[in-house]
C-alpha atoms as a PDB file:
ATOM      1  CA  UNK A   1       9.835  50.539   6.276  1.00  0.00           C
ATOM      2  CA  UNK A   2      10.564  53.701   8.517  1.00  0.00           C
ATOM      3  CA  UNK A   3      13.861  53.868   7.432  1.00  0.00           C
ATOM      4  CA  UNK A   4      13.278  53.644   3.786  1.00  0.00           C
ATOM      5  CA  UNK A   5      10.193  56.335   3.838  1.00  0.00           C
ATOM      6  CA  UNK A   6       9.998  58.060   0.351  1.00  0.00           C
ATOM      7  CA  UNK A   7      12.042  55.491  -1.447  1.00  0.00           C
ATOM      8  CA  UNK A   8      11.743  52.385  -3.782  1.00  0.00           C
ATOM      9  CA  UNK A   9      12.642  49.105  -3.458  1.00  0.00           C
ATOM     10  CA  UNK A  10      14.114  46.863  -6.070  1.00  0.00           C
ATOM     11  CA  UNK A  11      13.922  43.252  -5.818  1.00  0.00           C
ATOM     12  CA  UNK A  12      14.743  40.340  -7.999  1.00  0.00           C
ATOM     13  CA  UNK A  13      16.097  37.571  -9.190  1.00  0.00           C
ATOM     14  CA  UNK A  14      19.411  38.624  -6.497  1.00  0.00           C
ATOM     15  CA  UNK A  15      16.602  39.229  -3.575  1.00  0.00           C
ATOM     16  CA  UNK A  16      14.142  36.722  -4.067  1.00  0.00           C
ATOM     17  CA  UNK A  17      11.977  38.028  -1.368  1.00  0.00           C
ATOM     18  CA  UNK A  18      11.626  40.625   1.144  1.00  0.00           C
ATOM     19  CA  UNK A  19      10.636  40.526   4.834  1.00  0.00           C
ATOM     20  CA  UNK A  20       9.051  44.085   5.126  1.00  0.00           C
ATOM     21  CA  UNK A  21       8.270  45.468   8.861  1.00  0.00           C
ATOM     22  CA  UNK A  22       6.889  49.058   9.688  1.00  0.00           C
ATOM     23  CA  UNK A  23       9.555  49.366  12.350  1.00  0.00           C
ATOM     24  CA  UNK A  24      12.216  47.494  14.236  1.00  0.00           C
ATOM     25  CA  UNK A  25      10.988  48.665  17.039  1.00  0.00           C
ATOM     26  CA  UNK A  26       8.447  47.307  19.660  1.00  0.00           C
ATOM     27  CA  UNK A  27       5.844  49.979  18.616  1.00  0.00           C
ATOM     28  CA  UNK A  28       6.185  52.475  15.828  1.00  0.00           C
ATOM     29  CA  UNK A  29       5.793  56.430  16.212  1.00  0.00           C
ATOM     30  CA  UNK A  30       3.416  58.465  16.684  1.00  0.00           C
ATOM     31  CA  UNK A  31       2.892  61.385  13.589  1.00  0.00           C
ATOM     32  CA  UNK A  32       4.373  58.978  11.195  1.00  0.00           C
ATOM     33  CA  UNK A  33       3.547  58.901   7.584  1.00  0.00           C
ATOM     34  CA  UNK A  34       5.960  57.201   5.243  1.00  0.00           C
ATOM     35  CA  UNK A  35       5.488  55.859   2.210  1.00  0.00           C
ATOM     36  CA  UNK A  36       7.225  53.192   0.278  1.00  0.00           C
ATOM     37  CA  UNK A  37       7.411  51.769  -3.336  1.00  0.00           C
ATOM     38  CA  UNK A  38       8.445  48.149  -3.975  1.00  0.00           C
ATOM     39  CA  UNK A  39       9.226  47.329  -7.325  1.00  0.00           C
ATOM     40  CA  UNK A  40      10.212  43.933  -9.206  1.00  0.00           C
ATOM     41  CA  UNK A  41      13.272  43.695 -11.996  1.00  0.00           C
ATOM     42  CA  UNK A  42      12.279  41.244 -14.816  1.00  0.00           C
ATOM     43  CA  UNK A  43      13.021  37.384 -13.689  1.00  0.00           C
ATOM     44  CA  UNK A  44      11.559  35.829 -16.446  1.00  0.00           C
ATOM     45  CA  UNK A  45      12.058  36.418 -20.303  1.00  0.00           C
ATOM     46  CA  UNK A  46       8.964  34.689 -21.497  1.00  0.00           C
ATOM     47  CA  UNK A  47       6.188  36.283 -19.019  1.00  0.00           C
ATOM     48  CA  UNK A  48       5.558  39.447 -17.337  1.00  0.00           C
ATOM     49  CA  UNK A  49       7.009  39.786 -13.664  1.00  0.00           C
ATOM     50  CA  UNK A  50       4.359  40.426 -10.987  1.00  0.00           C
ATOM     51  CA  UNK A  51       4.967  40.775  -7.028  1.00  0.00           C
ATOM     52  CA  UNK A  52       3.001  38.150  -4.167  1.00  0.00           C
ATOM     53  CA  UNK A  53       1.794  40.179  -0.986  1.00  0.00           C
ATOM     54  CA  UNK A  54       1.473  37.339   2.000  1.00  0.00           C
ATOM     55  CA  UNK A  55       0.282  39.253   5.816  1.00  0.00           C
ATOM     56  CA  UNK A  56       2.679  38.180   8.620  1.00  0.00           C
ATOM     57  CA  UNK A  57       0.892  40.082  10.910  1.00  0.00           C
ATOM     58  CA  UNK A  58      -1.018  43.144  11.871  1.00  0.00           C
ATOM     59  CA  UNK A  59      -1.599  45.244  14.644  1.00  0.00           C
ATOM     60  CA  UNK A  60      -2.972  48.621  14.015  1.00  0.00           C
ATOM     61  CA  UNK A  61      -4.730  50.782  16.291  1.00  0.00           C
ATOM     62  CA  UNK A  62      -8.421  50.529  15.521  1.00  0.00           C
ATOM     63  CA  UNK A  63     -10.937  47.924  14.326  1.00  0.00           C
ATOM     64  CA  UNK A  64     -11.519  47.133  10.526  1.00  0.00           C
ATOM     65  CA  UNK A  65     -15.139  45.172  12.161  1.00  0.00           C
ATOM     66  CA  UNK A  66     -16.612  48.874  12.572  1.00  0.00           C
ATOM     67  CA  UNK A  67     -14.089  50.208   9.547  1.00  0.00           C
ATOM     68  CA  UNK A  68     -11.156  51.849   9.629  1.00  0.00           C
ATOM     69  CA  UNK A  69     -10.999  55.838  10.597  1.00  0.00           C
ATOM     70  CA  UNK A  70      -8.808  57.799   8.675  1.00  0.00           C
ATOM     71  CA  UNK A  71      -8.119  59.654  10.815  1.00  0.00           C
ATOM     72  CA  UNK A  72      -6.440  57.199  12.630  1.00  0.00           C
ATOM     73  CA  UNK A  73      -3.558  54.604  12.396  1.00  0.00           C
ATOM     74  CA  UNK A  74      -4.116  53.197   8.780  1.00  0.00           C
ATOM     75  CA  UNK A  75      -2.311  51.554   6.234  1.00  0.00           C
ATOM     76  CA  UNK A  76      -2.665  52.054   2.514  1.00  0.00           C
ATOM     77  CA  UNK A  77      -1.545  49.073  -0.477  1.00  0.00           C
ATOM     78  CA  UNK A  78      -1.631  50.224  -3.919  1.00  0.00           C
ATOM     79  CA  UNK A  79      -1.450  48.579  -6.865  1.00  0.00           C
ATOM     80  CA  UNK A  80       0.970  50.535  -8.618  1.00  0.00           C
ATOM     81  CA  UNK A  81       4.008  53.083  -8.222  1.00  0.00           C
ATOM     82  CA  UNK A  82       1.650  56.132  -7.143  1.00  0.00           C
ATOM     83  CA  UNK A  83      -0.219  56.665  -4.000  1.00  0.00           C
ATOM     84  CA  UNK A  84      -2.963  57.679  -6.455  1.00  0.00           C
ATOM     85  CA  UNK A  85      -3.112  53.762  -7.974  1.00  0.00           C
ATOM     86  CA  UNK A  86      -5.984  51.771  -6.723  1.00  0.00           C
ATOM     87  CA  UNK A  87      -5.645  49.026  -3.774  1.00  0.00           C
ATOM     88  CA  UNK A  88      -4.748  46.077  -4.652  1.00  0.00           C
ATOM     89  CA  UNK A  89      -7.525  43.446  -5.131  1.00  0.00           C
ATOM     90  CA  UNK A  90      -8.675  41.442  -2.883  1.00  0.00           C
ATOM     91  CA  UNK A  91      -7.832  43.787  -0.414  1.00  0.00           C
ATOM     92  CA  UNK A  92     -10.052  46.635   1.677  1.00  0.00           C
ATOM     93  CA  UNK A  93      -8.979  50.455   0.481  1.00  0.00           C
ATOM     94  CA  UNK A  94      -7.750  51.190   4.227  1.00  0.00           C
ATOM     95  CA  UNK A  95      -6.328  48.189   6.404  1.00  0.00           C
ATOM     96  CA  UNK A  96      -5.889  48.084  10.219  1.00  0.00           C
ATOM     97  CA  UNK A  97      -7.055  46.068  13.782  1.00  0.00           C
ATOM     98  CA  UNK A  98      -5.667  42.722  14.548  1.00  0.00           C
ATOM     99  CA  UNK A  99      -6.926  40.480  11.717  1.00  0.00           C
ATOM    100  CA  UNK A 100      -4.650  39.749   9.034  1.00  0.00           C
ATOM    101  CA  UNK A 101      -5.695  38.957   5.819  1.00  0.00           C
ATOM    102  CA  UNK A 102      -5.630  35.550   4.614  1.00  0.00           C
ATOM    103  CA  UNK A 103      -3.557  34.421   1.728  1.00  0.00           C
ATOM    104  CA  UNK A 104      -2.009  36.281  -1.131  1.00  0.00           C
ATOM    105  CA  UNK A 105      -2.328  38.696  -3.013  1.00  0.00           C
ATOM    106  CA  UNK A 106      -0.913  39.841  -6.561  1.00  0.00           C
ATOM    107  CA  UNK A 107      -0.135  43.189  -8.346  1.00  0.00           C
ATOM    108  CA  UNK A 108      -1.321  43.552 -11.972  1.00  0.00           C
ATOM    109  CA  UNK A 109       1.884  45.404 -12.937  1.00  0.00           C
ATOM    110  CA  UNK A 110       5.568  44.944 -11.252  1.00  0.00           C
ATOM    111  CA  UNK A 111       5.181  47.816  -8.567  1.00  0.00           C
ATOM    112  CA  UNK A 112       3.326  48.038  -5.039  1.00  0.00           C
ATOM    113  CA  UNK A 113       3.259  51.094  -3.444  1.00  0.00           C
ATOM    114  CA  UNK A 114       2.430  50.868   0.580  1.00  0.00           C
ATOM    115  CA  UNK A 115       1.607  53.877   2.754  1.00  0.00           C
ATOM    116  CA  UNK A 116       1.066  54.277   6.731  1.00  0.00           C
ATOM    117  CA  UNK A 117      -0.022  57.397   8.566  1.00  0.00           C
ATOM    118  CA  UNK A 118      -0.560  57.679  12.479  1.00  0.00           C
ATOM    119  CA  UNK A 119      -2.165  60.179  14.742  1.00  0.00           C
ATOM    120  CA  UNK A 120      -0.716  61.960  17.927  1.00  0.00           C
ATOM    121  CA  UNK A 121      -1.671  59.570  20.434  1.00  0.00           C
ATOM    122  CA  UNK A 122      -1.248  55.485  21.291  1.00  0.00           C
ATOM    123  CA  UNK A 123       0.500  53.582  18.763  1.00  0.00           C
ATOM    124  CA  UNK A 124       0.733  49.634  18.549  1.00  0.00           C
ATOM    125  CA  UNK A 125       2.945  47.331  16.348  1.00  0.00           C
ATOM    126  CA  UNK A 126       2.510  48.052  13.168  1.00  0.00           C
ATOM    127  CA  UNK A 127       2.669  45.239  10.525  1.00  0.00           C
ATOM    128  CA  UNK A 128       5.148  42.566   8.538  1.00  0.00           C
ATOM    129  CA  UNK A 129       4.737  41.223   5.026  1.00  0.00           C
ATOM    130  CA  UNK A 130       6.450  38.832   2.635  1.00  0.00           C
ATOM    131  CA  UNK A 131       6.940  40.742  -0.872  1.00  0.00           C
ATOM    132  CA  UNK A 132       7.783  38.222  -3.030  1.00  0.00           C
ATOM    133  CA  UNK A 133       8.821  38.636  -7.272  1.00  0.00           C
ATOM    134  CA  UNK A 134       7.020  36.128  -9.368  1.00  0.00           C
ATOM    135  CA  UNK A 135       5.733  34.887 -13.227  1.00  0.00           C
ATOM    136  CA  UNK A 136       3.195  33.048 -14.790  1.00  0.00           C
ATOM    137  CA  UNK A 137       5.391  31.181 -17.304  1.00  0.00           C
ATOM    138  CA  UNK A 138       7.036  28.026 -17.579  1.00  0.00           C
ATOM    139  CA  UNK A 139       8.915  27.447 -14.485  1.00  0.00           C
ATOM    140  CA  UNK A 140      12.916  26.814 -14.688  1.00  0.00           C
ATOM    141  CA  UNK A 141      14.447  24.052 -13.069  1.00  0.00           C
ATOM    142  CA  UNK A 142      16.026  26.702 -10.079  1.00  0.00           C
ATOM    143  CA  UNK A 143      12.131  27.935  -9.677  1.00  0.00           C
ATOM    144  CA  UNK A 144       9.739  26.633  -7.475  1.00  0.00           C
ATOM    145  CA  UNK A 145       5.463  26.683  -8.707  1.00  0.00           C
ATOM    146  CA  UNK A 146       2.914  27.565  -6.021  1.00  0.00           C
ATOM    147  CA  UNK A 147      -0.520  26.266  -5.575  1.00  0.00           C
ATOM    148  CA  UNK A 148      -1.703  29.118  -7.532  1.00  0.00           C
ATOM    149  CA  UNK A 149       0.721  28.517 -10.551  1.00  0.00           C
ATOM    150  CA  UNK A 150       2.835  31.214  -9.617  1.00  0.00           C
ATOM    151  CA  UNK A 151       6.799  30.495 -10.030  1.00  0.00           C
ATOM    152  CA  UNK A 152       9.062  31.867  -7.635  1.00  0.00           C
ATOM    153  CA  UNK A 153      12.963  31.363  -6.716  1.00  0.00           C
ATOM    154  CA  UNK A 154      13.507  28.434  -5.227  1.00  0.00           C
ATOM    155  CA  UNK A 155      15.545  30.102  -2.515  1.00  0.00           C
ATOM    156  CA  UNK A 156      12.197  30.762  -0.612  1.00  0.00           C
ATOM    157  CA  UNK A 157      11.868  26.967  -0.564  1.00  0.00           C
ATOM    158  CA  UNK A 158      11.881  25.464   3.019  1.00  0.00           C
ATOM    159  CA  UNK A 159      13.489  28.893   4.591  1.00  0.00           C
ATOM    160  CA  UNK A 160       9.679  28.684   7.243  1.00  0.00           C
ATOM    161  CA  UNK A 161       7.901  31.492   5.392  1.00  0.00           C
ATOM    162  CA  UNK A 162       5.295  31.395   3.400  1.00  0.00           C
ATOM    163  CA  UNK A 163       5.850  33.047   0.499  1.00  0.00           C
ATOM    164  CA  UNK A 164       2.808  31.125  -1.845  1.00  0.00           C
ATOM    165  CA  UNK A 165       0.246  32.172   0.672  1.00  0.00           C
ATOM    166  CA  UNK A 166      -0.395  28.806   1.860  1.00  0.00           C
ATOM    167  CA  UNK A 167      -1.095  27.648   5.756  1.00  0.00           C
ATOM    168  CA  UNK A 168       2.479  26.467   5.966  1.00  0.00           C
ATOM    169  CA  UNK A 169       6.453  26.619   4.162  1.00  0.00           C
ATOM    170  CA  UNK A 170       6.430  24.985   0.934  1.00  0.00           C
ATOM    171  CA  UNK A 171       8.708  22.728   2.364  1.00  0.00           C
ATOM    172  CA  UNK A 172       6.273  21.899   5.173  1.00  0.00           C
ATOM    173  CA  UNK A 173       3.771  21.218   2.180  1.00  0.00           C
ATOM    174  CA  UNK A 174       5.615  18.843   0.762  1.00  0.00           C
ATOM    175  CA  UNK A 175       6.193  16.467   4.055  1.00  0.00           C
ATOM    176  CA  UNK A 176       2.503  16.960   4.650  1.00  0.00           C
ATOM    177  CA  UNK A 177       1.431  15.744   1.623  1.00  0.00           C
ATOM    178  CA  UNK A 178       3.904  12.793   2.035  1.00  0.00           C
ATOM    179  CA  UNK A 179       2.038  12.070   5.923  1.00  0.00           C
ATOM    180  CA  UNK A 180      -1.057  12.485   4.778  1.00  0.00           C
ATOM    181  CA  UNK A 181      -0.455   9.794   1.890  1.00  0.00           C
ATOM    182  CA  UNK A 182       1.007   7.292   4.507  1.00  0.00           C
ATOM    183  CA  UNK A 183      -1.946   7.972   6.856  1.00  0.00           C
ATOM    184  CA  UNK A 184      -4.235   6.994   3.582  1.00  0.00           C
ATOM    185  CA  UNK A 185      -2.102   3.812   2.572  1.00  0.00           C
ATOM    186  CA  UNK A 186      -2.323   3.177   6.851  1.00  0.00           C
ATOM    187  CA  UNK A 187      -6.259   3.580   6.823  1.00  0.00           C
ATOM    188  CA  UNK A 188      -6.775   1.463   3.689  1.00  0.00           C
ATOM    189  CA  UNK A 189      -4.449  -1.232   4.954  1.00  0.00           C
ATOM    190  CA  UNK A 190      -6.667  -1.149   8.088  1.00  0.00           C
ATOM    191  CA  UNK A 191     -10.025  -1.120   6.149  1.00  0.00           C
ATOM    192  CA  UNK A 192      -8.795  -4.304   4.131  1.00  0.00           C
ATOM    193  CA  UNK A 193      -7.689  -6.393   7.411  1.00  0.00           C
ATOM    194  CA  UNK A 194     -11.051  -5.356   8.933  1.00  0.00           C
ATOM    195  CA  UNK A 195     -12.911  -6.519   5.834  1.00  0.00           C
ATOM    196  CA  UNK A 196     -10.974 -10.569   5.860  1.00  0.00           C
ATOM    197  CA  UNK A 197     -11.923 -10.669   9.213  1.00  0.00           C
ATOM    198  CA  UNK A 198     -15.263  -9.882   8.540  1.00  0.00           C
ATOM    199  CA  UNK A 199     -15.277 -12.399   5.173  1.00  0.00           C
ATOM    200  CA  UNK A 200     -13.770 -15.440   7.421  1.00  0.00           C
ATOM    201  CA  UNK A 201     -16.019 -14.796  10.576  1.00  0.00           C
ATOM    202  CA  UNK A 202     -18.903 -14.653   8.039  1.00  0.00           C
ATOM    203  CA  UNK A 203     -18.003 -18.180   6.476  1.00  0.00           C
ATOM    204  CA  UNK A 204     -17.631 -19.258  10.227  1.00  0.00           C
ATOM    205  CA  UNK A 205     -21.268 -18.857  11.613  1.00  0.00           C
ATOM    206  CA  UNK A 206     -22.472 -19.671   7.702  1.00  0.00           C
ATOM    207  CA  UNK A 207     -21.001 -23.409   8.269  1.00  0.00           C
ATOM    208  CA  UNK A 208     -21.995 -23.537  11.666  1.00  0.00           C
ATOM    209  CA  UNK A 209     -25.198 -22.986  11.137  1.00  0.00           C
ATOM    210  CA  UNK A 210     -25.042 -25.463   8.382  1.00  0.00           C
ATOM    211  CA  UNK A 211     -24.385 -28.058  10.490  1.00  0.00           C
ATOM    212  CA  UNK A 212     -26.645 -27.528  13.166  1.00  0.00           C
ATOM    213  CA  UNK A 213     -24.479 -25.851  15.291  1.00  0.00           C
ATOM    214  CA  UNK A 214     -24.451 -28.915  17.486  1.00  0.00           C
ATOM    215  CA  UNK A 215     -21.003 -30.499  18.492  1.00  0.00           C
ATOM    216  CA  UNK A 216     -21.565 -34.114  19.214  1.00  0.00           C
ATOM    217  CA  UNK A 217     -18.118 -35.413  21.500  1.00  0.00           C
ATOM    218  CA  UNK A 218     -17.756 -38.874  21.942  1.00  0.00           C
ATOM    219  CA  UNK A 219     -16.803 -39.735  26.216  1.00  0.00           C
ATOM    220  CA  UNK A 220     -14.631 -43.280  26.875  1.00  0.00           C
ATOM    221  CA  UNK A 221     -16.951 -46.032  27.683  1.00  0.00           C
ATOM    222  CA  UNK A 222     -16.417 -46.249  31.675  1.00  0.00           C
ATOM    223  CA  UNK A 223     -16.001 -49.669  33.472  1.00  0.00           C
ATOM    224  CA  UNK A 224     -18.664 -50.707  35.668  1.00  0.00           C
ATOM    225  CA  UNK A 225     -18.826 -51.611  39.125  1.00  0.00           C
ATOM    226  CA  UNK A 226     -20.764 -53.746  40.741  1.00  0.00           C
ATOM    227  CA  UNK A 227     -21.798 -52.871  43.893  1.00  0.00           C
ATOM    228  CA  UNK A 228     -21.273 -54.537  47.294  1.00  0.00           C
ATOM    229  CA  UNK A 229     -23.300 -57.425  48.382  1.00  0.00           C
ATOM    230  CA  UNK A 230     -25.047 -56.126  51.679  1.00  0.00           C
ATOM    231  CA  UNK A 231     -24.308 -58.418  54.560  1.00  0.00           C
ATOM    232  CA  UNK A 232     -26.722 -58.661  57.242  1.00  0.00           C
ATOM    233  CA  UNK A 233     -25.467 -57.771  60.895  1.00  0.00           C
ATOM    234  CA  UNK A 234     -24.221 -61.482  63.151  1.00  0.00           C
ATOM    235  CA  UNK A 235     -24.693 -62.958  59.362  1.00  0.00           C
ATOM    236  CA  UNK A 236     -21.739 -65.802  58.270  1.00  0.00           C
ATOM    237  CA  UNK A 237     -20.364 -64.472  55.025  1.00  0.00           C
ATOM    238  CA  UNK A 238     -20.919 -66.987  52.046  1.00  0.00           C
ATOM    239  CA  UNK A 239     -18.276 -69.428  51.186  1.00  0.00           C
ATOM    240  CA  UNK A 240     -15.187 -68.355  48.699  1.00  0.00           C
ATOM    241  CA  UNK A 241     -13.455 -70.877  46.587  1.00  0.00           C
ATOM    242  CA  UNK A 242      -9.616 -70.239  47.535  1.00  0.00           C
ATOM    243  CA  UNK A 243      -8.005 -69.110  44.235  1.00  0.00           C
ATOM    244  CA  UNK A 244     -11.294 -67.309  43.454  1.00  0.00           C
ATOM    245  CA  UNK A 245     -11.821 -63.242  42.850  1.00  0.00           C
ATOM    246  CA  UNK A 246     -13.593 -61.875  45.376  1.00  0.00           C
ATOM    247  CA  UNK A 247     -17.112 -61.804  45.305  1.00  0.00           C
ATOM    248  CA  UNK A 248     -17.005 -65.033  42.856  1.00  0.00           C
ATOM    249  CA  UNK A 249     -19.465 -67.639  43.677  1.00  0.00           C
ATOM    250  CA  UNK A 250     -19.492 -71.202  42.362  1.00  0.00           C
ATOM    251  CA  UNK A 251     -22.955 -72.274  39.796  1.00  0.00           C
ATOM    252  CA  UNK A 252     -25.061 -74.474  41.609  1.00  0.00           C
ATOM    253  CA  UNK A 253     -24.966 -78.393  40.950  1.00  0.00           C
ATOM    254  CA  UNK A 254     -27.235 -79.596  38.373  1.00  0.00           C
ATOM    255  CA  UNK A 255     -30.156 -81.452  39.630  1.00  0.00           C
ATOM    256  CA  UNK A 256     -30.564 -84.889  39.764  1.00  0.00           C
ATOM    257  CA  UNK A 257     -32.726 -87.883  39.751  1.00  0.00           C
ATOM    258  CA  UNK A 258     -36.380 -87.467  37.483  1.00  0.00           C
ATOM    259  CA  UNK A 259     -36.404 -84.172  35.487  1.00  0.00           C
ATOM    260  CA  UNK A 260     -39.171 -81.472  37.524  1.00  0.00           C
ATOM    261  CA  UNK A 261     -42.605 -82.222  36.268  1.00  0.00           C
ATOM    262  CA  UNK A 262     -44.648 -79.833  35.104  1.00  0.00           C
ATOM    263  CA  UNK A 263     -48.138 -80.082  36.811  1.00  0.00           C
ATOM    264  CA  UNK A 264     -50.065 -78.290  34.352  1.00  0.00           C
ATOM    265  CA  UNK A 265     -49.197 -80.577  31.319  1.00  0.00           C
ATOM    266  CA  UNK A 266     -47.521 -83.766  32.670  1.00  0.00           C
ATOM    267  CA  UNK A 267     -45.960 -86.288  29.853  1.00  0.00           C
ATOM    268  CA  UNK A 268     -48.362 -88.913  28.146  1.00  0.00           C
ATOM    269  CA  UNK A 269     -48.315 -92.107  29.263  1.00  0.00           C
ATOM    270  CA  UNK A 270     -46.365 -94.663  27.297  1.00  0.00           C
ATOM    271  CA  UNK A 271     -48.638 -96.849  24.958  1.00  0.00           C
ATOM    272  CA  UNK A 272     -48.944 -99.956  25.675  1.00  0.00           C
ATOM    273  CA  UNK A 273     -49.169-103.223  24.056  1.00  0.00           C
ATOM    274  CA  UNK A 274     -52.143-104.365  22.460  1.00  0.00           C
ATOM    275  CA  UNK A 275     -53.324-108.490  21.774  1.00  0.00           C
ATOM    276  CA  UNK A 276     -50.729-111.132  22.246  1.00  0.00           C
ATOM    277  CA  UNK A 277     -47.411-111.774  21.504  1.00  0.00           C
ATOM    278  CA  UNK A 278     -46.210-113.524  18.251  1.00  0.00           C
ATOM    279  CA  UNK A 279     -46.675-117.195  18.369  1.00  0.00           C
ATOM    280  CA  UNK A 280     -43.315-117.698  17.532  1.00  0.00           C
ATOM    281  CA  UNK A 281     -42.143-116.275  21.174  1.00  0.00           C
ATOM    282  CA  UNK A 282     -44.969-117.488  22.873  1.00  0.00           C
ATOM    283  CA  UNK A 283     -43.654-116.735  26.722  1.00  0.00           C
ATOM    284  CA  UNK A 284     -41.656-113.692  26.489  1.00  0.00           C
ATOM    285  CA  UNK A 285     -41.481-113.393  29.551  1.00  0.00           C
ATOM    286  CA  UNK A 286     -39.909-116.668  30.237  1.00  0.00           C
ATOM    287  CA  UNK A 287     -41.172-119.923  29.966  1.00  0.00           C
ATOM    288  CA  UNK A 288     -43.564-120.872  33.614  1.00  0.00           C
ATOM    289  CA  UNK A 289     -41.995-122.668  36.250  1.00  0.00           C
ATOM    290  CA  UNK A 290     -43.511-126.029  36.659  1.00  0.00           C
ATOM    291  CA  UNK A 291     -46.130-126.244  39.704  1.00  0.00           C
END
């Protein structure tokens, strides 16, 4: 801007923006008070062409927390061709400290006109803006639309400025937007295998508890042993039966001779004959021996 003091700018549909700096030069001068007129040729035939102010940065001797002294290191924006127009909106009549302004901001007509004015002692950066030509219309195919509806050359796409006014490039928009739709279809993906797990673990304990949440199991029957026959110390082992498993003893004999009696209830007595014998066997016994 120092070196174009007193002068106007033309930009348009050949300079789709303009990087504007108070100086090339570390610090700018002390004394200094230029002033500069930025203008915008017609880009569009159907609507009126307008020109986007975006802050770079600012560094201005003085604080805008207190307000800015006049009499100091300021920086004027108006909305017009004359130095007499008012500031632009959005924006505080004088402008300097360290905090930029956020955003953009618009002229109502197709000229800015930007004035800065320094005392005689300690100076500081100075400034840098995007000045950008833009319409309200329908955008053409070689155009690119802002957030804010405004269409400007698609040139300014992807060059790492930000021309619109938003937090990053318009190109930078655009792969956001695409991550922060993959981190969506990511987090829904996640919420949908955390709900099946949920559903099937549910169903789990729901049948568990259905059946008692008891699990009978079923052990192999186990063979049993007998155990050892204890032998008495100096005692004769019993006899084996060659041929015989171990530990196999014989049944004893079966008894013989009358069958055990019972004391308590002994057998009845056989009956015995009553009267004599028929006549017709009179000696049935035998016939008597003769004397």
């Amino acid at each position: 801007m120092d070196q174009r003091c007193d002068k106007t700018l033309t930009i348009g549909s050949s300079t789709p923006s303009i990087r504007l700096d108070l100086t090339r030069y570390s610090r700018y001068e002390n004394r200094m008070n230029c002033r500069l007129t930025v203008r915008a040729s017609n880009i569009s035939a159907t609507s009126r062409t307008r020109l986007m102010l975006v802050f770079r940065k600012i560094d201005i001797k003085g604080s805008d927390f207190f307000g800015c002294d006049e009499s100091d290191d300021v920086l004027y924006i108006h909305d017009g061709s004359s130095t007499s127009d008012p500031p632009v909106k959005g924006l505080a009549r004088v402008l300097c400290g360290e905090r930029e302004p956020v955003g953009s901001y618009v002229s109502t007509g197709d000229s800015l006109t930007l004035r800065f004015k320094s005392d005689t002692w300690n100076t500081d950066d100075g400034f840098k803006l995007l000045i950008t030509p833009f319409h309200t219309g329908s955008c053409l195919g070689s155009e690119y639309r802002c957030n804010g509806g405004q269409c400007i050359s698609g040139g300014n796409k992807c060059d790492n400025y930000r021309q619109c006014g938003e937090s990053i490039d318009e190109c930078e928009v655009t792969r956001t937007l695409s991550w922060i739709a993959g981190v969506v279809v990511g987090v829904i993906f996640i919420l949908v295998i955390i709900g099946l797990g949920v559903f099937c673990l549910r169903r789990f304990l729901r049948r568990r508890n259905n059946s008692g949440g008891v699990v009978k199991y079923s052990a192999a029957p186990q063979p049993v042993t007998a155990p050892p026959m204890y032998q008495q110390p100096g005692s004769v082992p019993p006899y084996q039966q060659p041929g015989t498993t171990p530990g196999y003893y014989p049944p004893a004999p079966e008894p013989q001779g009358y069958p055990p009696q019972n004391a308590a209830n002994p057998p009845p007595y056989p009956q015995q004959p009553q009267g004599y014998p028929p006549a017709s066997n009179p000696y049935p016994y035998g016939a008597p021996m003769g004397q």
